[in-house]
Protein backbone atom coordinates (compact mmCIF):
# COMPACT_ATOMS: atom_id res chain seq x y z
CA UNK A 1 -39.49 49.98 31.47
CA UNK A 2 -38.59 47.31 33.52
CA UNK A 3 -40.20 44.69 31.50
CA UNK A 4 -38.35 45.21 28.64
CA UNK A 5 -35.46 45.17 30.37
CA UNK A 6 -36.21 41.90 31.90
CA UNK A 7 -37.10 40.11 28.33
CA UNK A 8 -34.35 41.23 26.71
CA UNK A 9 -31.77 39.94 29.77
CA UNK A 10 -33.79 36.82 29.38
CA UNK A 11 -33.59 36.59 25.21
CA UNK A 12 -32.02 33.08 24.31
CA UNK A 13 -28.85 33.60 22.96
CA UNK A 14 -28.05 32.30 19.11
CA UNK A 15 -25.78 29.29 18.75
CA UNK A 16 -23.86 29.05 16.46
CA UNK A 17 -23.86 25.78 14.31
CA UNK A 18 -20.43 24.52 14.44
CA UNK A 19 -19.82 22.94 9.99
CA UNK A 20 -18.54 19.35 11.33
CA UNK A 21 -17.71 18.31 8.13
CA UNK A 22 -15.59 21.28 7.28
CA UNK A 23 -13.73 20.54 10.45
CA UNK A 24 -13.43 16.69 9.63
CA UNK A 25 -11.82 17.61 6.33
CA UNK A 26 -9.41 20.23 7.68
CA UNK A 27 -8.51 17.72 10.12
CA UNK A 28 -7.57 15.10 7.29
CA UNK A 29 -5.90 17.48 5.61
CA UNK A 30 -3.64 18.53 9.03
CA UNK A 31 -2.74 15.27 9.84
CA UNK A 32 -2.00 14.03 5.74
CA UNK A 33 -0.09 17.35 5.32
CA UNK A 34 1.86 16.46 8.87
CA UNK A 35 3.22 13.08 7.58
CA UNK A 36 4.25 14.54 4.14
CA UNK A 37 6.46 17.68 5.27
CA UNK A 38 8.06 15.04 7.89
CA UNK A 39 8.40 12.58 5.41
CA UNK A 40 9.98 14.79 2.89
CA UNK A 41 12.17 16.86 5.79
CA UNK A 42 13.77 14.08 7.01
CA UNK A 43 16.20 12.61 3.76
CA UNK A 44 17.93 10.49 5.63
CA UNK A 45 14.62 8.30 6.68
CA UNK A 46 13.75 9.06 2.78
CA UNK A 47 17.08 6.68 1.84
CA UNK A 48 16.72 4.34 4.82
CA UNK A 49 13.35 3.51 3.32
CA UNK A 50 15.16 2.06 0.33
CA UNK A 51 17.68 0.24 1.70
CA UNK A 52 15.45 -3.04 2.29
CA UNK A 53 14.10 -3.02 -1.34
CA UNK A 54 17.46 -2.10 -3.02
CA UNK A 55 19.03 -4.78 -1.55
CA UNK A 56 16.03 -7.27 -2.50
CA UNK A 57 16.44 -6.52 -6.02
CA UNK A 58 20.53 -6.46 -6.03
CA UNK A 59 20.59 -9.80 -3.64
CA UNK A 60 17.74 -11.40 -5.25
CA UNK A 61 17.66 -9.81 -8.69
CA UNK A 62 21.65 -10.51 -9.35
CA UNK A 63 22.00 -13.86 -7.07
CA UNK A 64 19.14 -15.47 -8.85
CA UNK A 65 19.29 -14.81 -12.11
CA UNK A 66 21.92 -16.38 -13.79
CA UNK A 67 20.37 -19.41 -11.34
CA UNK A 68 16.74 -19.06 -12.35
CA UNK A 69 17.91 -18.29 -16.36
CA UNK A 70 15.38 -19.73 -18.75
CA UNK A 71 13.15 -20.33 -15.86
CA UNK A 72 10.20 -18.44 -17.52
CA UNK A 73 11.70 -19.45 -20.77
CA UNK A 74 9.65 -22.81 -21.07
CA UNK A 75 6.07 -20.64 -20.35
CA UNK A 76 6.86 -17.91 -23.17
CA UNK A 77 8.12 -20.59 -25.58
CA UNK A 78 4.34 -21.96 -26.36
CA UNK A 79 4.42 -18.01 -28.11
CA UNK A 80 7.56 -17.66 -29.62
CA UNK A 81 9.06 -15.38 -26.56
CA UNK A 82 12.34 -15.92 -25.23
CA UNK A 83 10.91 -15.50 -21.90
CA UNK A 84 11.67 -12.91 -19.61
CA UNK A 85 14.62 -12.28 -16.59
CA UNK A 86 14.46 -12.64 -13.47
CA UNK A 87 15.56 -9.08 -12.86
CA UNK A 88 12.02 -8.29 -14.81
CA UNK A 89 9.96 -10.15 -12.89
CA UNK A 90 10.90 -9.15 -9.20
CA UNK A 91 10.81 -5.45 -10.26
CA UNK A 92 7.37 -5.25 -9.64
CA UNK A 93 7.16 -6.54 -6.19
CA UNK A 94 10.08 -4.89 -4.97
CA UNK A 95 8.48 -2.01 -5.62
CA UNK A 96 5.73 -3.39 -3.38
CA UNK A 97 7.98 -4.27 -0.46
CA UNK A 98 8.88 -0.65 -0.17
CA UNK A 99 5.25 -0.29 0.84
CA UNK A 100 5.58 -1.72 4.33
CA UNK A 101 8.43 -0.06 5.71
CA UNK A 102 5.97 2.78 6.71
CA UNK A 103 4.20 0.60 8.91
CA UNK A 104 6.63 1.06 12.01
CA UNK A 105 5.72 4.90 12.20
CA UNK A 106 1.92 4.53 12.02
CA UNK A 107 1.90 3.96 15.87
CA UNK A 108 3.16 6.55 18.13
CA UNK A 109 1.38 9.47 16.14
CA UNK A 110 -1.74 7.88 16.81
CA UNK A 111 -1.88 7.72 20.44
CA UNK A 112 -0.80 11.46 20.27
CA UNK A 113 -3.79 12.28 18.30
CA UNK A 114 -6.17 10.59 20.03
CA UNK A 115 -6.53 13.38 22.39
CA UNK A 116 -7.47 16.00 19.94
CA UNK A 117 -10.75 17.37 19.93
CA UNK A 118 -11.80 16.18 16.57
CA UNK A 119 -13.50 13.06 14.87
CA UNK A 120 -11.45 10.16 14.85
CA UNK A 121 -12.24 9.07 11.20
CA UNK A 122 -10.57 12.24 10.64
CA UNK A 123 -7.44 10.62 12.62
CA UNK A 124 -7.84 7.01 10.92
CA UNK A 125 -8.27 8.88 7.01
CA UNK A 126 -5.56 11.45 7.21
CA UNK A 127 -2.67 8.56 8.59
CA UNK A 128 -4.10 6.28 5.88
CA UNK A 129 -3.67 8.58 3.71
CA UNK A 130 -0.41 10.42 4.78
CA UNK A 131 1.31 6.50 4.88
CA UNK A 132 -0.03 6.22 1.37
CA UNK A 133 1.22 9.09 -0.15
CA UNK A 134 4.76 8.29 1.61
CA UNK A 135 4.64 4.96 0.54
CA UNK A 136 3.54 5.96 -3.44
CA UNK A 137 6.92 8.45 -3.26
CA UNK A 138 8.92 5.21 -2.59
CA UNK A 139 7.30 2.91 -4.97
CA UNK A 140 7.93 6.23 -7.54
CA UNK A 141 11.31 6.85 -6.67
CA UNK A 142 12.07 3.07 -7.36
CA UNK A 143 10.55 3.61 -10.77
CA UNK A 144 13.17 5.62 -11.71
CA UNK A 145 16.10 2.78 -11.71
CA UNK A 146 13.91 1.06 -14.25
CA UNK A 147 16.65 1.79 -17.08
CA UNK A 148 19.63 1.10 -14.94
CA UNK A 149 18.40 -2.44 -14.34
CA UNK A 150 17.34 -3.48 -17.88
CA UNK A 151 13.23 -2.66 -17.48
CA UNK A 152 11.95 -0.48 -19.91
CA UNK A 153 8.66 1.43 -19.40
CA UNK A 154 6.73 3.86 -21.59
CA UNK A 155 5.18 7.21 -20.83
CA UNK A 156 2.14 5.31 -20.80
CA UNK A 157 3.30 2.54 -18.59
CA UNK A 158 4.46 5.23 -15.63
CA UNK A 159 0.69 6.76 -15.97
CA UNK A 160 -0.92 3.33 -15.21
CA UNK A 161 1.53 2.15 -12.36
CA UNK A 162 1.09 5.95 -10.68
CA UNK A 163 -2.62 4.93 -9.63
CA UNK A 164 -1.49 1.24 -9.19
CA UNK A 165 0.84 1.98 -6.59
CA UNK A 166 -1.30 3.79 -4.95
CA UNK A 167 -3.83 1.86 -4.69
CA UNK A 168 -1.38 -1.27 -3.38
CA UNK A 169 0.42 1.58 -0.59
CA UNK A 170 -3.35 2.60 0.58
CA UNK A 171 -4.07 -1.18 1.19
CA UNK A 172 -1.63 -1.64 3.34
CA UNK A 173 -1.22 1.17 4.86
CA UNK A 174 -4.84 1.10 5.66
CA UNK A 175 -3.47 -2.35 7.42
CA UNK A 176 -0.97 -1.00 9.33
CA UNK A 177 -3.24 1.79 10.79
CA UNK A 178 -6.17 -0.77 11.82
CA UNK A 179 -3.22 -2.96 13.62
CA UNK A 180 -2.52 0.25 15.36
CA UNK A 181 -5.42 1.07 16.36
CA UNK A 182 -6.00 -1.78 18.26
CA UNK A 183 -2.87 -2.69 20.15
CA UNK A 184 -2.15 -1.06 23.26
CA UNK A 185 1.70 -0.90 23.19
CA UNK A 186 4.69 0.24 20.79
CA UNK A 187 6.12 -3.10 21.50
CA UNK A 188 3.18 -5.07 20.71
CA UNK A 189 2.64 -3.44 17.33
CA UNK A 190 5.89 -3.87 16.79
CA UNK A 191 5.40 -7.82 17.02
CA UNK A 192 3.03 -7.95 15.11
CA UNK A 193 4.13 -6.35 12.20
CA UNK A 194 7.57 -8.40 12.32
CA UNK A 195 5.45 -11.41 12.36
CA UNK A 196 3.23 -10.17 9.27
CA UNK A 197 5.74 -8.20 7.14
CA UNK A 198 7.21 -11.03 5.58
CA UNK A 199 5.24 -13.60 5.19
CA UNK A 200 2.78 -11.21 3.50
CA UNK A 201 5.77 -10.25 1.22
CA UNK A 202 6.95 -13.36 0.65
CA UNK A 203 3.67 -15.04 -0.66
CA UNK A 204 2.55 -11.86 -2.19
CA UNK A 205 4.33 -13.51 -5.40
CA UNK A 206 7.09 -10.93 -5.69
CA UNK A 207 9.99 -13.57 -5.85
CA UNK A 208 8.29 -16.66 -7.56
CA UNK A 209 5.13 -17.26 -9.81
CA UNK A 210 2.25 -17.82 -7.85
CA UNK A 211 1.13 -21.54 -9.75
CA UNK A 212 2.03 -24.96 -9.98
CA UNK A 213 2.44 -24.80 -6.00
CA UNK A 214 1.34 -26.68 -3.37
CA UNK A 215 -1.96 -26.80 -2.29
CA UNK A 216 -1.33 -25.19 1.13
CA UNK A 217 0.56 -22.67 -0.12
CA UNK A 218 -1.86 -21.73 -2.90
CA UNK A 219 -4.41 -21.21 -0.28
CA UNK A 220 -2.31 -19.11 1.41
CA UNK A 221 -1.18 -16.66 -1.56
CA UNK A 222 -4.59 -16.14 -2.38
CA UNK A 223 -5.84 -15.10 1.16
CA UNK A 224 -2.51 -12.27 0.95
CA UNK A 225 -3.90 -9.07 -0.17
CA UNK A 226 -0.55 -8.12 -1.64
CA UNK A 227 -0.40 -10.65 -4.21
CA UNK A 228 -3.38 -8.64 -5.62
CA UNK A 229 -1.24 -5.28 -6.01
CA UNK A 230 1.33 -6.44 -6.86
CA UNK A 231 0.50 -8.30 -10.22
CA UNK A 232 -1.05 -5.84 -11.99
CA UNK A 233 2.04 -3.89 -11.84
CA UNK A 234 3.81 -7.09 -13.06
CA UNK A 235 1.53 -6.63 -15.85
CA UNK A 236 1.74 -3.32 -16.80
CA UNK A 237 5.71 -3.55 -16.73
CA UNK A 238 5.89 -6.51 -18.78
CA UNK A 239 3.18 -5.66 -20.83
CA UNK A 240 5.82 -1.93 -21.56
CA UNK A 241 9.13 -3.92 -21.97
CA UNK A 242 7.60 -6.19 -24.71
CA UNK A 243 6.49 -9.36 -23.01
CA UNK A 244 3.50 -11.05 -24.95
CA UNK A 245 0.06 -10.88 -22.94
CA UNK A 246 -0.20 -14.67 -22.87
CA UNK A 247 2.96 -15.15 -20.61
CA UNK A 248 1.95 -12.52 -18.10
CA UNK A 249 -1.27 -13.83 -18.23
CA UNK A 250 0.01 -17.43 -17.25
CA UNK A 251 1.84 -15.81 -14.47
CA UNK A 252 -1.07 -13.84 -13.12
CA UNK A 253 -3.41 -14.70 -9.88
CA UNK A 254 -5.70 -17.11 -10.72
CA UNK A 255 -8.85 -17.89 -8.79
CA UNK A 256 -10.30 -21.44 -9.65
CA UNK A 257 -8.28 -22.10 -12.75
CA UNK A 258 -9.85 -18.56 -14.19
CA UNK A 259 -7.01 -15.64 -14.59
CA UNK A 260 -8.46 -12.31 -12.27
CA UNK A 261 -8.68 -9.08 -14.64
CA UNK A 262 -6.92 -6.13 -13.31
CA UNK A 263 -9.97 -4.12 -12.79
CA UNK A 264 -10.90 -7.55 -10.27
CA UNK A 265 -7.51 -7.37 -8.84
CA UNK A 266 -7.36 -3.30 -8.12
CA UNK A 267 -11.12 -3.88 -6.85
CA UNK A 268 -10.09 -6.46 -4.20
CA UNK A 269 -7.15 -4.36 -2.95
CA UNK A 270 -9.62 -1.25 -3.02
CA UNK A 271 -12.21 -3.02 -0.86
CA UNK A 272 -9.66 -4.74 1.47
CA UNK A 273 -7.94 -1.06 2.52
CA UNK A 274 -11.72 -0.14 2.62
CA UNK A 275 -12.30 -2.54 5.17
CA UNK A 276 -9.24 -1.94 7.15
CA UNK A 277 -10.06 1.73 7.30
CA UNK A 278 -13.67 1.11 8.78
CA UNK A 279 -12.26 -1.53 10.95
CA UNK A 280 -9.62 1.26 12.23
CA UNK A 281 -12.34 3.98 12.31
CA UNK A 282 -14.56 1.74 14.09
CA UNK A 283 -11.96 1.20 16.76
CA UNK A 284 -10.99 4.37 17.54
CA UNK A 285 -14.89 5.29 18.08
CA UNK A 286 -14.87 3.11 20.17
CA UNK A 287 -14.85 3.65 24.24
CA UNK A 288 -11.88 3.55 25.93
């Protein structure tokens, strides 16, 4: 009797296989679903979060067009346009500006997180994609001034930007949470997003065509990852309020002479948040 007794006290015990990938994805989803209910909670961060691009497009937009009028008259005269606005032209990347603002918050969450006991590509995909979806909200919300500011868009024109603006506030939201990731202060992230906020706006071609400029500076709007995002919206808002092809062509991103095709130009922005998000994911594998 004793020998049973014995085997049985000495029976190795069943483990139970913990699903890793279930818990991965439940932990994107926590951390995603976090950033949204705060996001939408707090309305008065919701309208601060406007302020910056509102007053790009009323500064900029108003200030500079009855300066810049018939500016883009000259390029849509070669097809019988009458060119476009100003106002028209900066929509689109004033809607991209209101992509960064989310950048500041991507910081202090993270070294909160860091201490859970789950995988940190879990931590790096849910804030990538909880900035994203805050940032697409914004971009949307601006769509709707479209008819108060002279910009007509279709049915069909909101469909394509919805995925469009997406793609342009995972980019660089998937830039703000690799930046994160590797400083080791508030203060220092907080540097180095002043320092990259608005040059990467400013050459991203939201307030002037991106040709006939200087050679420098050409070099430089191509290397901005923006400038990518942001023109196919340009091109899918002009393209709804009537403006031929062959103008917004001729203001499109060119690489060596050749005009990029959207699909190139959503592809380059897809791989560059790609990037940033393995970047990030690689650094917060990595020991401390």
């Amino acid at each position: 009797m004793a020998a049973p007794a014995t085997a049985q006290r000495h029976a190795p015990t069943a483990v139970r296989r913990v699903d890793t990938r279930s818990a991965t994805l439940r932990a994107i989803y926590i951390i995603w679903y976090r950033d949204v209910i705060r996001y939408w909670r707090d309305r008065l961060r919701l309208v601060a979060s406007l302020a910056q691009p509102l007053l790009f497009l009323i500064v900029f937009g108003t200030g500079l067009s009855s300066a810049l009028k018939g500016a883009f008259g000259g390029v849509a005269g070669a097809s019988g346009s009458a060119g476009i606005n100003y106002v028209q032209f900066i929509y689109p990347g004033i809607i991209g500006s209101a992509m960064s603002i989310v950048w500041d918050r991507e910081f202090g969450f993270l070294k909160e997180v860091l201490v859970a006991p789950i995988d940190r590509s879990a931590i790096a995909i849910g804030k990538t994609l909880g900035g994203s979806t805050q940032a697409m909200v914004q971009g949307l919300i601006l769509l709707v001034l479209a008819p108060f500011i002279g910009v007509t868009l279709t049915p069909l024109a909101v469909l394509e930007l919805i995925p469009l603006i997406f793609v342009l506030a995972f980019a660089l939201t998937a830039l703000g949470v690799a930046l994160a990731t590797g400083m080791k202060s508030m203060q220092g992230f907080q540097a180095v997003m002043n320092f990259l906020m608005m040059p990467i706006f400013f050459l991203s071609g939201a307030l002037f065509p991106l040709n006939n400029l200087p050679g420098w500076m050409t070099v430089l709007t191509r290397l901005d990852p923006a400038g990518y995002g942001i023109d196919p919206l340009r091109r899918v808002i002009l393209g709804a309020s009537g403006v031929p092809a062959a103008l917004t062509e001729r203001l499109g991103m060119t690489i060596g002479g050749e005009v990029l095709s959207l699909l190139a130009e959503v592809g380059l922005v897809l791989l560059f948040g790609a990037v940033m998000l393995l970047i990030s994911i690689r650094t917060l594998r990595r020991p401390a």
